[in-house]
Protein backbone atom coordinates (compact mmCIF):
# COMPACT_ATOMS: atom_id res chain seq x y z
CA UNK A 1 149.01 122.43 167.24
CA UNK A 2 150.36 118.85 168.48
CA UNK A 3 150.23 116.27 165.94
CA UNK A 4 149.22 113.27 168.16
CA UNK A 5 145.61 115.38 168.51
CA UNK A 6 145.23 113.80 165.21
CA UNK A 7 146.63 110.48 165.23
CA UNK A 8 144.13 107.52 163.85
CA UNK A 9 141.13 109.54 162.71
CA UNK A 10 141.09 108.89 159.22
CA UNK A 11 142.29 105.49 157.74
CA UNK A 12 145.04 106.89 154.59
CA UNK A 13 147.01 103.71 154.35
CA UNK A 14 145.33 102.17 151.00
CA UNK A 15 145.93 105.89 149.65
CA UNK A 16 149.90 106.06 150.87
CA UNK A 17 150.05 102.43 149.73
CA UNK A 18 148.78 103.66 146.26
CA UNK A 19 151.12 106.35 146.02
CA UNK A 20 154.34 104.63 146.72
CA UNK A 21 153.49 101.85 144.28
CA UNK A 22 153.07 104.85 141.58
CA UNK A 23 156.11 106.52 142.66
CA UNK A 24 157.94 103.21 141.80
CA UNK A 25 156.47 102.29 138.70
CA UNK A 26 157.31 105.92 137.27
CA UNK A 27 160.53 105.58 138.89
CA UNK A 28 160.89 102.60 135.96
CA UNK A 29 161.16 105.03 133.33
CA UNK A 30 161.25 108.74 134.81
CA UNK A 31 164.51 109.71 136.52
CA UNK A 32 163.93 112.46 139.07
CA UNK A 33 161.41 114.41 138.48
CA UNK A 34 160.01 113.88 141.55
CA UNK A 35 158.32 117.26 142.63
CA UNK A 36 156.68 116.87 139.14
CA UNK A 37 155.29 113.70 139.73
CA UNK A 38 154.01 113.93 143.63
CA UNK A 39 152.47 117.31 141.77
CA UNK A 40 150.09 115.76 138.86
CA UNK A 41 149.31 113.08 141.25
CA UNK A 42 147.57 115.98 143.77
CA UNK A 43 146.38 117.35 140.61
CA UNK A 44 144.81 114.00 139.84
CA UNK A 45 143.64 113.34 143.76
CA UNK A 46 141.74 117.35 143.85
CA UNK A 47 140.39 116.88 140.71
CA UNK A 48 142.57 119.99 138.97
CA UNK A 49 144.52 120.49 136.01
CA UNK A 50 148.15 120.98 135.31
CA UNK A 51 150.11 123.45 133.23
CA UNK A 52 153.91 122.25 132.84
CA UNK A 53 156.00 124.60 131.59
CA UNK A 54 159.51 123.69 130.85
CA UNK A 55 162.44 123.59 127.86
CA UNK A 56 161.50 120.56 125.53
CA UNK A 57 162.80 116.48 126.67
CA UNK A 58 162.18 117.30 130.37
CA UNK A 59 160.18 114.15 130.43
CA UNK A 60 156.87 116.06 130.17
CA UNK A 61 155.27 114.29 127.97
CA UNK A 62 156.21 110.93 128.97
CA UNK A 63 155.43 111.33 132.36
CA UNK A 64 151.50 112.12 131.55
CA UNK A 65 151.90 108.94 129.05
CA UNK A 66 153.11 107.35 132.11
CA UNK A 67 150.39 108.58 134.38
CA UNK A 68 147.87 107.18 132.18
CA UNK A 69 149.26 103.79 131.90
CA UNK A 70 149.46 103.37 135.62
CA UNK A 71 145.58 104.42 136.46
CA UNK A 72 144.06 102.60 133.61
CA UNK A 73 142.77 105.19 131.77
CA UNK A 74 142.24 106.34 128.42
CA UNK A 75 144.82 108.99 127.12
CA UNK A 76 145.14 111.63 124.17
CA UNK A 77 147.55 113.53 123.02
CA UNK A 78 146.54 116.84 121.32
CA UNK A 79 150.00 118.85 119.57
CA UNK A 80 148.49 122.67 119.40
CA UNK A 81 149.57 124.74 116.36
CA UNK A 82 148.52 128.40 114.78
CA UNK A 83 146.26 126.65 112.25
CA UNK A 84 144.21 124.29 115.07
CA UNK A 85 141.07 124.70 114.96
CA UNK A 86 138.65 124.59 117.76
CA UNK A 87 136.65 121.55 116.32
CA UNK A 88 139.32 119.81 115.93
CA UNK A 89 139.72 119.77 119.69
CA UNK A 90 136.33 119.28 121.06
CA UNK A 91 134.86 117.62 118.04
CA UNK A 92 132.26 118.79 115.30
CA UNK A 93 128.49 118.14 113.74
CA UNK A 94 128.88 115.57 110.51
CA UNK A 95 125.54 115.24 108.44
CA UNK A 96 124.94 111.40 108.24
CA UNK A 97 123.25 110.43 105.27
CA UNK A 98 121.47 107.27 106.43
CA UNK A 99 120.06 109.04 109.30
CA UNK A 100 119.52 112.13 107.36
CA UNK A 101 120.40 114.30 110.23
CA UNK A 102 123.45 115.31 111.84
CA UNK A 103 125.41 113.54 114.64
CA UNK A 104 128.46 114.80 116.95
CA UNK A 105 131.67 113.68 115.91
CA UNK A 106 134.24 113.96 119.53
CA UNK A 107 137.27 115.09 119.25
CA UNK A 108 140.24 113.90 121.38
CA UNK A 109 139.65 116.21 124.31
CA UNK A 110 137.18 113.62 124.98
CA UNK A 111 139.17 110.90 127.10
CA UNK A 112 140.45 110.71 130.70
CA UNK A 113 143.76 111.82 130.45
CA UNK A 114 144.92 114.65 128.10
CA UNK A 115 147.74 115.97 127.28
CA UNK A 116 147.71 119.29 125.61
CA UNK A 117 151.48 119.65 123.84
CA UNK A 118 152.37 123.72 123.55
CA UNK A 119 148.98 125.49 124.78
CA UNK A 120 149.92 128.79 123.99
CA UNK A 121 150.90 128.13 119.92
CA UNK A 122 147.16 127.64 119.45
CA UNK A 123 145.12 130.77 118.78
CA UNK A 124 142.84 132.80 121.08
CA UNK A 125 139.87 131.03 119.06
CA UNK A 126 141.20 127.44 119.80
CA UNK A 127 142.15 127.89 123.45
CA UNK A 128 138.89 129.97 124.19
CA UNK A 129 137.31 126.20 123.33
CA UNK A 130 138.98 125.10 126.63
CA UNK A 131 136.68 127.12 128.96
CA UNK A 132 133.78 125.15 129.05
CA UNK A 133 135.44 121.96 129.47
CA UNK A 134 138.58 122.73 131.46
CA UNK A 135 136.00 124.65 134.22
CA UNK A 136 132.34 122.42 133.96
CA UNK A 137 133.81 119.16 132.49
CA UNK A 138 131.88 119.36 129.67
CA UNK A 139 131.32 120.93 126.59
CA UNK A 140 128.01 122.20 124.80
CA UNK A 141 127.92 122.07 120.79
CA UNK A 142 124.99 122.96 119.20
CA UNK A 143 123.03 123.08 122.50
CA UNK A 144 123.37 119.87 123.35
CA UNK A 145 125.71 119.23 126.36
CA UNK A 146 128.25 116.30 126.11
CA UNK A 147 129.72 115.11 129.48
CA UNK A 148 133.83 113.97 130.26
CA UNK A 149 133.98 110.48 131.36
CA UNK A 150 135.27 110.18 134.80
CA UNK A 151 138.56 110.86 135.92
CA UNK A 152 139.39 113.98 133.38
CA UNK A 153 142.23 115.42 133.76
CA UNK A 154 144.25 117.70 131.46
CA UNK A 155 148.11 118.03 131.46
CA UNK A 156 149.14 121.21 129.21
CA UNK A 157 152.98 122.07 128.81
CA UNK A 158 154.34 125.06 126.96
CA UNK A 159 157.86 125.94 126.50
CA UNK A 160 159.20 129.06 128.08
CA UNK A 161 162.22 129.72 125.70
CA UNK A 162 160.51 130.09 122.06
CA UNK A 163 158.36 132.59 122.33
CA UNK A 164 158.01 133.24 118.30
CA UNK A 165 154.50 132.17 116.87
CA UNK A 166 152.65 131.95 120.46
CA UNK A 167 149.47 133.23 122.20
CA UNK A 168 150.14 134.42 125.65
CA UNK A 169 147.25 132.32 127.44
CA UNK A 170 144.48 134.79 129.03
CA UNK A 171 144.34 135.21 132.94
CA UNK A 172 140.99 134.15 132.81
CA UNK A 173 142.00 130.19 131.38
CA UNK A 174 145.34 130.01 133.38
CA UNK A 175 142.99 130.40 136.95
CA UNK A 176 141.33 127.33 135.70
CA UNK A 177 144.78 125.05 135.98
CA UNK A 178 145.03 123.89 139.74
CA UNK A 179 148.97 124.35 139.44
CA UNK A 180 151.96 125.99 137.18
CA UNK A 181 154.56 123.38 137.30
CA UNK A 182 158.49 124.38 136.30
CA UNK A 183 160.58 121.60 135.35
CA UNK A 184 163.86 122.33 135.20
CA UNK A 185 167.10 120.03 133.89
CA UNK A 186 167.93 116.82 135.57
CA UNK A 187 171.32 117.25 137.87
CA UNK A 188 174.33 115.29 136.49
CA UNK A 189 173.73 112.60 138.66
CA UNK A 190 170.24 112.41 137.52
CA UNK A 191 171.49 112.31 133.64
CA UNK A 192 174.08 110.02 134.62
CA UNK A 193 171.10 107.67 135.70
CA UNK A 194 169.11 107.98 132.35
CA UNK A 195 171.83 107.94 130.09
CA UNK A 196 172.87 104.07 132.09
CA UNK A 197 169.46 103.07 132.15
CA UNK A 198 168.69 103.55 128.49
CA UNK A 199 171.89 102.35 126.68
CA UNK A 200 170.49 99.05 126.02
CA UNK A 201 166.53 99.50 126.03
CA UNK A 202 164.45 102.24 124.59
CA UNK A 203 161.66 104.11 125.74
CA UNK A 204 159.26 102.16 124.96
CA UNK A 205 160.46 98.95 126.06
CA UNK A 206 160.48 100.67 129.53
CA UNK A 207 157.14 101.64 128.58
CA UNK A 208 155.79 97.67 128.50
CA UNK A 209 157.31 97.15 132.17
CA UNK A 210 154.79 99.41 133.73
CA UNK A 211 152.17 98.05 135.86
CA UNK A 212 148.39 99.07 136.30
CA UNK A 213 148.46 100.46 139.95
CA UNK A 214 144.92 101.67 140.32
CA UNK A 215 141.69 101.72 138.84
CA UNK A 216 138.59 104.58 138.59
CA UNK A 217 136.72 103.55 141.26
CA UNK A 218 140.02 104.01 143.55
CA UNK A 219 140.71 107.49 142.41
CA UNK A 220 136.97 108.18 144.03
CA UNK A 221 137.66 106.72 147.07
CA UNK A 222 141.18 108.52 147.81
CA UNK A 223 139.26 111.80 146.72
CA UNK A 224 136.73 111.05 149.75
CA UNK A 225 139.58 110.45 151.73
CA UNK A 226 141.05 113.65 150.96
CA UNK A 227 137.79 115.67 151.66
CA UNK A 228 138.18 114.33 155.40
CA UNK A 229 141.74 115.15 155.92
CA UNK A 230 141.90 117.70 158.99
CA UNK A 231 142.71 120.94 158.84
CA UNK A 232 142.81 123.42 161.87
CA UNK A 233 140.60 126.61 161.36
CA UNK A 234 143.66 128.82 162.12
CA UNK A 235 145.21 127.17 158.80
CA UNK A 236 142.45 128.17 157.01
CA UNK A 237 142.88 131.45 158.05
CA UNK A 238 146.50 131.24 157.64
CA UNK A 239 145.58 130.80 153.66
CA UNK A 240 143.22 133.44 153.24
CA UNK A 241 145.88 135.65 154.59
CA UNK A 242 148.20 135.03 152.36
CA UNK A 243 145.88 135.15 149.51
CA UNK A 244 144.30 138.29 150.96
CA UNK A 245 147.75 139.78 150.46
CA UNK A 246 148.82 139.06 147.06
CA UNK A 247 145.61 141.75 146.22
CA UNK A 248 147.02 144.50 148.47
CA UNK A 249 150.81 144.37 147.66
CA UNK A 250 152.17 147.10 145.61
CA UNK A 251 154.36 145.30 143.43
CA UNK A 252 151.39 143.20 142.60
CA UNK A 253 149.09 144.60 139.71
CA UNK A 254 146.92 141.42 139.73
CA UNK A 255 146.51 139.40 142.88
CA UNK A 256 144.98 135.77 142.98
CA UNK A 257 141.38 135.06 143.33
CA UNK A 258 138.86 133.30 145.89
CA UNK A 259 139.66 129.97 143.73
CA UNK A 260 143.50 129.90 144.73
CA UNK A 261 142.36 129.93 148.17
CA UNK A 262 140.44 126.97 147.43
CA UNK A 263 142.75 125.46 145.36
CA UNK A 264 145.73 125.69 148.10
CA UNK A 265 142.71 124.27 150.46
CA UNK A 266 142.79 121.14 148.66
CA UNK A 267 146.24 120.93 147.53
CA UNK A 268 147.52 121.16 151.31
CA UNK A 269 145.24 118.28 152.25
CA UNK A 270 145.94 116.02 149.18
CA UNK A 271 150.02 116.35 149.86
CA UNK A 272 149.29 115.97 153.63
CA UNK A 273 147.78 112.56 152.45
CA UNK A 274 150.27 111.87 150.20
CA UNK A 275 152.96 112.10 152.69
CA UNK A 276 150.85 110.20 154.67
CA UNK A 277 149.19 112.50 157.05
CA UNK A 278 145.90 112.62 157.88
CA UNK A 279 145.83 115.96 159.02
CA UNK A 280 147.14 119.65 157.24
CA UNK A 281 150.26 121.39 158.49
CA UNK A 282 151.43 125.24 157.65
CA UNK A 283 154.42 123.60 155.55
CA UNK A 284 151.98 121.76 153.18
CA UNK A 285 150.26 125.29 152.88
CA UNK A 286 153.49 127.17 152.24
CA UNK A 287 154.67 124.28 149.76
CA UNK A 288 151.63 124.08 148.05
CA UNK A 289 151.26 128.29 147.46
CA UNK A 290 153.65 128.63 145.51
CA UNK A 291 152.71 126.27 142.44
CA UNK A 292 148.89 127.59 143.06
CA UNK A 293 150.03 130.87 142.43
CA UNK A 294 152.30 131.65 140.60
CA UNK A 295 150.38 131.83 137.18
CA UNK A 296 147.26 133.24 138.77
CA UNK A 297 149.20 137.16 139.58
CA UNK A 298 151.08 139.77 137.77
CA UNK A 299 153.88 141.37 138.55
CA UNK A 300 154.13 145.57 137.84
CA UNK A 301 156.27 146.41 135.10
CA UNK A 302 158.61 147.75 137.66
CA UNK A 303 159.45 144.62 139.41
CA UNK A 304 159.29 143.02 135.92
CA UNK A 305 162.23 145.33 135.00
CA UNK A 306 163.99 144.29 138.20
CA UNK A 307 163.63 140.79 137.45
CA UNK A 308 162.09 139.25 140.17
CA UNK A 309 159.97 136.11 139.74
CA UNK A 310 156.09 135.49 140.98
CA UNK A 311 158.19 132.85 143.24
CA UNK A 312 160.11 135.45 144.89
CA UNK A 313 157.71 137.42 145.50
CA UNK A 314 155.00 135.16 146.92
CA UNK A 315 157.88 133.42 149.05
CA UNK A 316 157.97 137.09 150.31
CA UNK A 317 154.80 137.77 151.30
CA UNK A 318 154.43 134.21 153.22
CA UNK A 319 157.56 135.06 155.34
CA UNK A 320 155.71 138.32 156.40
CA UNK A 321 153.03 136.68 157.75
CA UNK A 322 152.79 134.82 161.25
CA UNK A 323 152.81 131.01 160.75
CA UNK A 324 150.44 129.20 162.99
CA UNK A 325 151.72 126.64 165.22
């Protein structure tokens, strides 16, 4: 496929534009972290949500402060424990005296930006609450439906070392998050960077340097852009392959569903944009499998045993099959 077929048929430049102006303001405070960041921002762009997992002061939780800040949004911050209860996440009935009747209370999953601290040390009950709202954008109490505000987006982090006192998330809520992000320690350089840029001004200070970058009604109009970024039919086909094969491979007892296909669809166009392409190549595909997928299979207890990662093995099944070109 020759690139120039492409050239000037969709206008990305105000989306590119956006993008490097967020890169820079998160660049402010957040040192590194790069893949992390161009990540939420798809996640943001296809309308997905995130799970983060990584050891604690990674910059997880700043970043999604961060995120917030820049877009002009609204943003929670919800710590899970073993005794949250699911009310206390989506909100609860209170009888109201004057009224004599009873009237919804929301709780904090109700805002634009959310950031879920340690999913899995909530109980089954709790995270079961998610469903609804993670999948429809909404959530029903009482029979009455309550709608998210536009943009919703929910950023949930566990840690992968302390494994005492959690709930293993079911397979059923982790297909509902768009990607599985691993954030792994800064290099020294990196650490060198954030020890010299916060000897003499905190967090927080950094914090009140941060500029609004873009509003609502601009996150709609880069996801329309995004709809219309090309992608050639064999690249579509190149996806469903690889998806296809994740259900057929023996050291696979779970493979990924119809809505990783989907969700590597739009994640290949929104990081073709990003970069700023107008059009889908096979890397953005490749690039874009792995953090689509690598939540949404299971490994056999043999290949457990052996210690190979989801990565591994979905980085083997891509180089077994023909890229298109």
């Amino acid at each position: 496929m020759e690139e120039n077929l492409y050239d000037q048929r969709i206008d990305i430049s105000t989306l590119n534009d956006a993008v490097i102006n967020i890169r820079n303001e998160i660049s402010k405070v957040i040192v590194g972290q790069s893949k992390m960041v161009d990540l939420l921002l798809i996640g943001l762009l296809c309308d997905g949500h995130v799970l983060i997992e990584g050891v604690p002061g990674v910059a997880k939780t700043l970043t999604a402060k961060l995120l917030a800040k820049i877009i002009n949004t609204n943003f929670s911050r919800i710590q899970f424990t073993p005794d949250l209860m699911p009310s206390d996440v989506i909100g609860t009935s209170v009888f109201n005296p004057k009224e004599a009747e009873f009237e919804f209370k929301r709780g904090p999953i109700f805002s634009n930006i959310i950031l879920i601290d340690e999913i899995n040390r909530a109980p089954a009950k709790t995270q079961s609450a998610l469903f609804e709202v993670l999948e429809e954008q909404q959530v029903t109490i009482d029979g009455i439906t309550h709608f998210m505000e536009f943009p919703f987006l929910v950023i949930a982090t566990q840690n992968p070392i302390e494994q005492e006192g959690t709930y293993r998330l079911p397979e059923a809520q982790l297909d509902r998050f768009l990607f599985k992000i691993i954030v792994s320690y800064p290099t020294i350089e990196e650490e060198i960077n954030i020890l010299l840029n916060q000897q003499s001004v905190s967090q927080n200070r950094l914090l009140d340097h941060v500029q609004k970058i873009v509003s609502t009604a601009q996150i709609t109009e880069y996801r329309n852009i995004i709809k219309d970024v090309i992608i050639d039919p064999k690249l579509v086909e190149f996806i469903a392959k690889i998806v296809n094969e994740t259900r057929n491979n023996p050291s696979l007892f779970l493979g990924a569903s119809p809505r990783a296909s989907l969700a590597i669809l739009r994640a290949s166009k929104a990081n073709a944009a990003i970069m700023g392409r107008d059009f889908v190549n096979p890397e953005d595909i490749i690039e874009m499998a792995i953090p689509v997928m690598r939540h949404r299979i299971i490994l056999t207890p043999e290949k457990e045993m052996e210690g190979i990662s989801a990565d591994e093995l979905i980085k083997d099944i891509i180089a077994k099959i023909e890229v298109p070109r």
